[in-house]
C-alpha atoms as a PDB file:
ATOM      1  CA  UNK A   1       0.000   0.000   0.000  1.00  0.00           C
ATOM      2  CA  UNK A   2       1.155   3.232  -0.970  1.00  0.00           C
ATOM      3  CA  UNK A   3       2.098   5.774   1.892  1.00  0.00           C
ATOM      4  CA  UNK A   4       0.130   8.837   2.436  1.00  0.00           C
ATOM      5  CA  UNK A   5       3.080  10.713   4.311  1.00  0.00           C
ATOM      6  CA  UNK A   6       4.873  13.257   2.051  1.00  0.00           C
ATOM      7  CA  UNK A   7       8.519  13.392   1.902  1.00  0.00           C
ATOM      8  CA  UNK A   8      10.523  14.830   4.614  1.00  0.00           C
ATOM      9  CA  UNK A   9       7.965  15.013   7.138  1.00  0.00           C
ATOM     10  CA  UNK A  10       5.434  17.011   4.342  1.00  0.00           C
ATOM     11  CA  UNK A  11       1.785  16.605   4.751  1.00  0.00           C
ATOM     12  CA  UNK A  12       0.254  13.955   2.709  1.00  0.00           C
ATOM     13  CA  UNK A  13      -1.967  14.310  -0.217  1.00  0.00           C
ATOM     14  CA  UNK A  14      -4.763  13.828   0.367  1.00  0.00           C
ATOM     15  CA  UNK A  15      -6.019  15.528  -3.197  1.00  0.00           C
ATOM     16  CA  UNK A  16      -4.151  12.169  -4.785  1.00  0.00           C
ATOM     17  CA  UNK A  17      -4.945  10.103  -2.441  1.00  0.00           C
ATOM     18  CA  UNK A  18      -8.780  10.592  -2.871  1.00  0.00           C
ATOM     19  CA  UNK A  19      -8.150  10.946  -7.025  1.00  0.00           C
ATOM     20  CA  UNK A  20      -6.839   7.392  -6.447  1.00  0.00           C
ATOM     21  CA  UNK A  21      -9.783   6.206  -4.113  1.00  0.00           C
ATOM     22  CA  UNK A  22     -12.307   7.526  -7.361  1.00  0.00           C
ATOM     23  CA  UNK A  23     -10.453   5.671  -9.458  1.00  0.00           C
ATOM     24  CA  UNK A  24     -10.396   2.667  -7.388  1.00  0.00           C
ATOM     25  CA  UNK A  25     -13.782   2.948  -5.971  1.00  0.00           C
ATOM     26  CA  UNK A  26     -15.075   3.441 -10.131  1.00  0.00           C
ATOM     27  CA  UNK A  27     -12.778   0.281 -11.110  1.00  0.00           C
ATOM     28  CA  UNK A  28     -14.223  -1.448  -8.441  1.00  0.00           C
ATOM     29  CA  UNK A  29     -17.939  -0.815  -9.059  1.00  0.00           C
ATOM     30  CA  UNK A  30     -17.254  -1.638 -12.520  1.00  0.00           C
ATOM     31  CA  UNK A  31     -15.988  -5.289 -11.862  1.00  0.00           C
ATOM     32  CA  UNK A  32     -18.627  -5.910  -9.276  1.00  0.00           C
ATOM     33  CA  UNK A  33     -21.650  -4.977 -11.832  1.00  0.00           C
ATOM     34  CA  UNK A  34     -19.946  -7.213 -14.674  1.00  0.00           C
ATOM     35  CA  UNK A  35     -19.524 -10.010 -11.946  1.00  0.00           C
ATOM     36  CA  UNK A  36     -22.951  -9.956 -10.019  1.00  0.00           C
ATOM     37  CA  UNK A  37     -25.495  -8.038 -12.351  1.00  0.00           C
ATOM     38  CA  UNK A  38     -26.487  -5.789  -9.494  1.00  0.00           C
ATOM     39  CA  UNK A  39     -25.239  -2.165  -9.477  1.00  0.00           C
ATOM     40  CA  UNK A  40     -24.212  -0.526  -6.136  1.00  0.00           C
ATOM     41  CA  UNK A  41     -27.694   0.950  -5.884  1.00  0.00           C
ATOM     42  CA  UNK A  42     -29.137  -2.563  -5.943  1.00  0.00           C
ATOM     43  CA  UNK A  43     -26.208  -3.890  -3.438  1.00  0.00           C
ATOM     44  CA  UNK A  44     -26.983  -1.182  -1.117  1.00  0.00           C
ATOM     45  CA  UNK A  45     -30.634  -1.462  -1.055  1.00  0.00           C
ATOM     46  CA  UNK A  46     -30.292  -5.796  -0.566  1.00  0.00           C
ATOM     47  CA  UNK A  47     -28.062  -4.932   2.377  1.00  0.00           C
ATOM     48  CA  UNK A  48     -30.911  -2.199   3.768  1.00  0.00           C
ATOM     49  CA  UNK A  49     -33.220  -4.831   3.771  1.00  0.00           C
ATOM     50  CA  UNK A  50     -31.131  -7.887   5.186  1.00  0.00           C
ATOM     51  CA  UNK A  51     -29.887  -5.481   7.868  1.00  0.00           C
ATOM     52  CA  UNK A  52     -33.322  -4.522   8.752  1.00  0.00           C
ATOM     53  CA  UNK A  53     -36.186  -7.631   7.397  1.00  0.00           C
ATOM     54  CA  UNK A  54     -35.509  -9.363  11.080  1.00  0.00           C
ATOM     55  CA  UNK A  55     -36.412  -5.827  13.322  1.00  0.00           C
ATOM     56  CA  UNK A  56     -39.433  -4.001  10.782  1.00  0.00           C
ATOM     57  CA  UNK A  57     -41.392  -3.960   8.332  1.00  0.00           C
ATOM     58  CA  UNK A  58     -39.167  -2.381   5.557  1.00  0.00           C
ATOM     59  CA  UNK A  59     -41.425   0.156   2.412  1.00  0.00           C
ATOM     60  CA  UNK A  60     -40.170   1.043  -0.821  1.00  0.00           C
ATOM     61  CA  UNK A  61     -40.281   4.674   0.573  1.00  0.00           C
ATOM     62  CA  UNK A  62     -37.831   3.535   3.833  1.00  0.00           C
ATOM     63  CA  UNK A  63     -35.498   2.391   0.960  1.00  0.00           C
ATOM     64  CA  UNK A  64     -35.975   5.091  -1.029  1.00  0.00           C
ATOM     65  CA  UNK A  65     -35.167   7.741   2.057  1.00  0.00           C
ATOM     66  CA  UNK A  66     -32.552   5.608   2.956  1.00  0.00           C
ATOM     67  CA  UNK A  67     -30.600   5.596  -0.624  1.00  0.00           C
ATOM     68  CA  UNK A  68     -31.711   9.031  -0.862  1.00  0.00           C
ATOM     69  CA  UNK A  69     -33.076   8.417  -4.214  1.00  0.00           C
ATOM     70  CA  UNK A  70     -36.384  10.059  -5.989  1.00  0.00           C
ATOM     71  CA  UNK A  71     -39.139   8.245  -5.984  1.00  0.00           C
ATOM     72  CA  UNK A  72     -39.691   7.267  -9.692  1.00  0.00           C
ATOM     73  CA  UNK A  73     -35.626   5.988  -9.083  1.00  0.00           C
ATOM     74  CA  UNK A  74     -37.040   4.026  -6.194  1.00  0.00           C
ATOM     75  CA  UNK A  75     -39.844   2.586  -8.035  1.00  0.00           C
ATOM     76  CA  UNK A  76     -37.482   1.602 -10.703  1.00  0.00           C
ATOM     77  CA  UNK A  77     -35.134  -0.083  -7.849  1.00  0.00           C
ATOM     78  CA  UNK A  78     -37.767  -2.057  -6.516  1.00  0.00           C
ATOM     79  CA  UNK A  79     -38.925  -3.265 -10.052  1.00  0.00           C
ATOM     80  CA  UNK A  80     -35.348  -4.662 -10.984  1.00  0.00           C
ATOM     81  CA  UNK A  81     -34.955  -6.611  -7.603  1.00  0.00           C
ATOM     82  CA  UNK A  82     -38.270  -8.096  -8.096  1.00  0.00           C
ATOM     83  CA  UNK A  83     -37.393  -8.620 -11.791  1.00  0.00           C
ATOM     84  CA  UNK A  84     -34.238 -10.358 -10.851  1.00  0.00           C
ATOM     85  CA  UNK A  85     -36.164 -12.280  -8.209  1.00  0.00           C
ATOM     86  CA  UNK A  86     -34.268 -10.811  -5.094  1.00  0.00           C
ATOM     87  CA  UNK A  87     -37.070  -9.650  -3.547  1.00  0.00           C
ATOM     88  CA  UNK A  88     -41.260  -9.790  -3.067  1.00  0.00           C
ATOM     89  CA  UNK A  89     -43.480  -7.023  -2.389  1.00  0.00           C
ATOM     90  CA  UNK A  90     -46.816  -7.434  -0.801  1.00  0.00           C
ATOM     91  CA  UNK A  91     -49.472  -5.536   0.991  1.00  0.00           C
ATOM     92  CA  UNK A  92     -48.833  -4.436   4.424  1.00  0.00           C
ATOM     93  CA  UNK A  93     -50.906  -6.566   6.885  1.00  0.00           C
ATOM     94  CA  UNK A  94     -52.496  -2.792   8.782  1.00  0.00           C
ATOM     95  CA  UNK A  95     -52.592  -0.304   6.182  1.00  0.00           C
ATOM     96  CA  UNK A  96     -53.818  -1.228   3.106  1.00  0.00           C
ATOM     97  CA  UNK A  97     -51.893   2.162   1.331  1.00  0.00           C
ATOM     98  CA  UNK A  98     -48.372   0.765   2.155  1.00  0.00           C
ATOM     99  CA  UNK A  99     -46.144  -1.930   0.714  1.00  0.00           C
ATOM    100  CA  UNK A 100     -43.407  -4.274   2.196  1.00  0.00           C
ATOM    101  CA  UNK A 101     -40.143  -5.185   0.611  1.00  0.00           C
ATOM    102  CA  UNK A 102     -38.813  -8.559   1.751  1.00  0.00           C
ATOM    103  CA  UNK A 103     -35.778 -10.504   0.300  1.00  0.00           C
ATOM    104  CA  UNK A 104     -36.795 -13.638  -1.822  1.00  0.00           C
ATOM    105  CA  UNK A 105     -34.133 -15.108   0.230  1.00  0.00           C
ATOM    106  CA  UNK A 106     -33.614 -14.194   4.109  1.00  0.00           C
ATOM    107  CA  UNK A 107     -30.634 -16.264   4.577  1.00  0.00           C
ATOM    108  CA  UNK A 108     -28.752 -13.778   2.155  1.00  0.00           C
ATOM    109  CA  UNK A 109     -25.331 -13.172   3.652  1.00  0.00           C
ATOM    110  CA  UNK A 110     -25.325  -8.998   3.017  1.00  0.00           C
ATOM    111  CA  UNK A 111     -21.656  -9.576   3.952  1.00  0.00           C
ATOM    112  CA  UNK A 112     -21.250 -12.073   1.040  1.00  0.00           C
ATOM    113  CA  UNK A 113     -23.022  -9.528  -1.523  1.00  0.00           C
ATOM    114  CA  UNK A 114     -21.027  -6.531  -0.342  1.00  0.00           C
ATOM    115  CA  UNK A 115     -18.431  -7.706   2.016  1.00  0.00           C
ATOM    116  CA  UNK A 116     -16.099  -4.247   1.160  1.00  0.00           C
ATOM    117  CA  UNK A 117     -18.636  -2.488   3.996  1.00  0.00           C
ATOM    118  CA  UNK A 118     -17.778  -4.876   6.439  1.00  0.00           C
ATOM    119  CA  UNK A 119     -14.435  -4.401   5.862  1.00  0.00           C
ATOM    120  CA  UNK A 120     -14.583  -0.678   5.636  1.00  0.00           C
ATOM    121  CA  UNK A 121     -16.732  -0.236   9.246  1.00  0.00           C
ATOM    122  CA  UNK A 122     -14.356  -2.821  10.728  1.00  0.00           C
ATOM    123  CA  UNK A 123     -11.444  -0.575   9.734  1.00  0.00           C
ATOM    124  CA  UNK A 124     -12.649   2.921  10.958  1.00  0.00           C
ATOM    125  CA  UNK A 125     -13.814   0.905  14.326  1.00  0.00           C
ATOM    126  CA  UNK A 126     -10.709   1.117  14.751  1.00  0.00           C
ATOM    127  CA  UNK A 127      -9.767   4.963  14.597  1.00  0.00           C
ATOM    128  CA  UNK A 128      -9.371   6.971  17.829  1.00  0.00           C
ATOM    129  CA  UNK A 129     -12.211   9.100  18.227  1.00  0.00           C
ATOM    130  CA  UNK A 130     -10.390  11.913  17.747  1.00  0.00           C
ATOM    131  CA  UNK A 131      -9.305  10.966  14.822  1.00  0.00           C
ATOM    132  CA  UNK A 132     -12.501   9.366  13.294  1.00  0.00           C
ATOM    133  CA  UNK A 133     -14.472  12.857  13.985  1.00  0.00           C
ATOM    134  CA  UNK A 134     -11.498  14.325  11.691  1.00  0.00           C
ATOM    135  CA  UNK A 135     -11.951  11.468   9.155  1.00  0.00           C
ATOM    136  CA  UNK A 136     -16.180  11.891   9.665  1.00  0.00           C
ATOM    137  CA  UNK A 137     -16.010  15.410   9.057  1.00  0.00           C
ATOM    138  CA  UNK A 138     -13.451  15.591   6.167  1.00  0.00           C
ATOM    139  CA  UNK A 139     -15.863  13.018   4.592  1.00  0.00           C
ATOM    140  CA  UNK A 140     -18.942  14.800   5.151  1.00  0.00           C
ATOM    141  CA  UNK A 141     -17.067  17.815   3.566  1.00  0.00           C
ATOM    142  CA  UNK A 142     -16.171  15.495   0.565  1.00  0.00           C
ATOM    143  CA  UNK A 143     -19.881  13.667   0.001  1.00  0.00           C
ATOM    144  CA  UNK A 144     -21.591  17.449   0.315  1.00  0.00           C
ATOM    145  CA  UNK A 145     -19.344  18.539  -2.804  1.00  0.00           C
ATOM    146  CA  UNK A 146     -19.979  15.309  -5.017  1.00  0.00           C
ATOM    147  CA  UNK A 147     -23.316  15.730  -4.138  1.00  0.00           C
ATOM    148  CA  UNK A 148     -23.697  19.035  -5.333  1.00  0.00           C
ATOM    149  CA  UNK A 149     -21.036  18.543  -8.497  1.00  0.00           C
ATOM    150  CA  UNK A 150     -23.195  19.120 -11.697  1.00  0.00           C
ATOM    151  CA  UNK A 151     -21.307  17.379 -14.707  1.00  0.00           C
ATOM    152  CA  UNK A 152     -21.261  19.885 -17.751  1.00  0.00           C
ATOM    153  CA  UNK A 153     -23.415  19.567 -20.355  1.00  0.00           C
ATOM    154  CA  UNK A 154     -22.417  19.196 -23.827  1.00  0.00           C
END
């Protein structure tokens, strides 16, 4: 693994060092999409649900708040993980106006379909506070500027 100090006691950079974490993270997603057919939307949503299916009755619109995606993206979410048989929707038992989402499958590892996370949260468990509200914050900083990035239009 490349080092993040700079020479002589300089402080790293962290500009390159998130360029390469893009690339990585793109290179990655990539890979796992050729290899699984799912997206990271569609990873991220299965793990919602296996993390949750056990403690509450998960909606489409818990999902869709949770991925913070729009609701016609949500709908269309839904629709491929039914279409790909990885989940079932039915009618909520008490209120007739509301769906559930449950996995076709609850013994689904969400480890096993996205085992990086596990990785990842085992690896800032292990950050001094200190440092991890640094790390938090920085990150926070980062996702708040990719989330408001528009791409040029041609």
């Amino acid at each position: 693994m490349p080092s993040t100090a700079g020479i002589n006691g300089q402080s790293p950079d962290v500009a390159g060092v998130l360029e390469r974490l893009r690339l990585a993270e793109a290179k990655l997603a990539r890979r796992r999409e050729q290899q699984t057919g799912m997206n990271e939307t569609d990873r991220a949503a299965m793990r919602y649900l296996l993390e949750r299916v056990d403690t509450e009755e998960v909606t489409p619109s818990m999902i869709v708040k949770a991925l913070h995606l729009s609701p016609a993206s949500g709908t269309a979410l839904i629709d491929r993980l039914v279409a790909r048989g990885l989940v079932v929707v039915e009618g909520h038992p008490h209120d007739r106006r509301k769906k559930i989402v449950q996995p076709f499958d609850r013994n689904i590892d969400p480890d096993h379909l996205d085992p990086l996370t596990m990785k990842l949260r085992s690896l800032a468990s292990g950050l001094p506070a200190s440092d991890a509200r640094v790390v938090a914050s920085f990150l926070e900083d980062v996702l708040a500027m990719v989330s408001e990035t528009a791409l040029p239009t041609s």
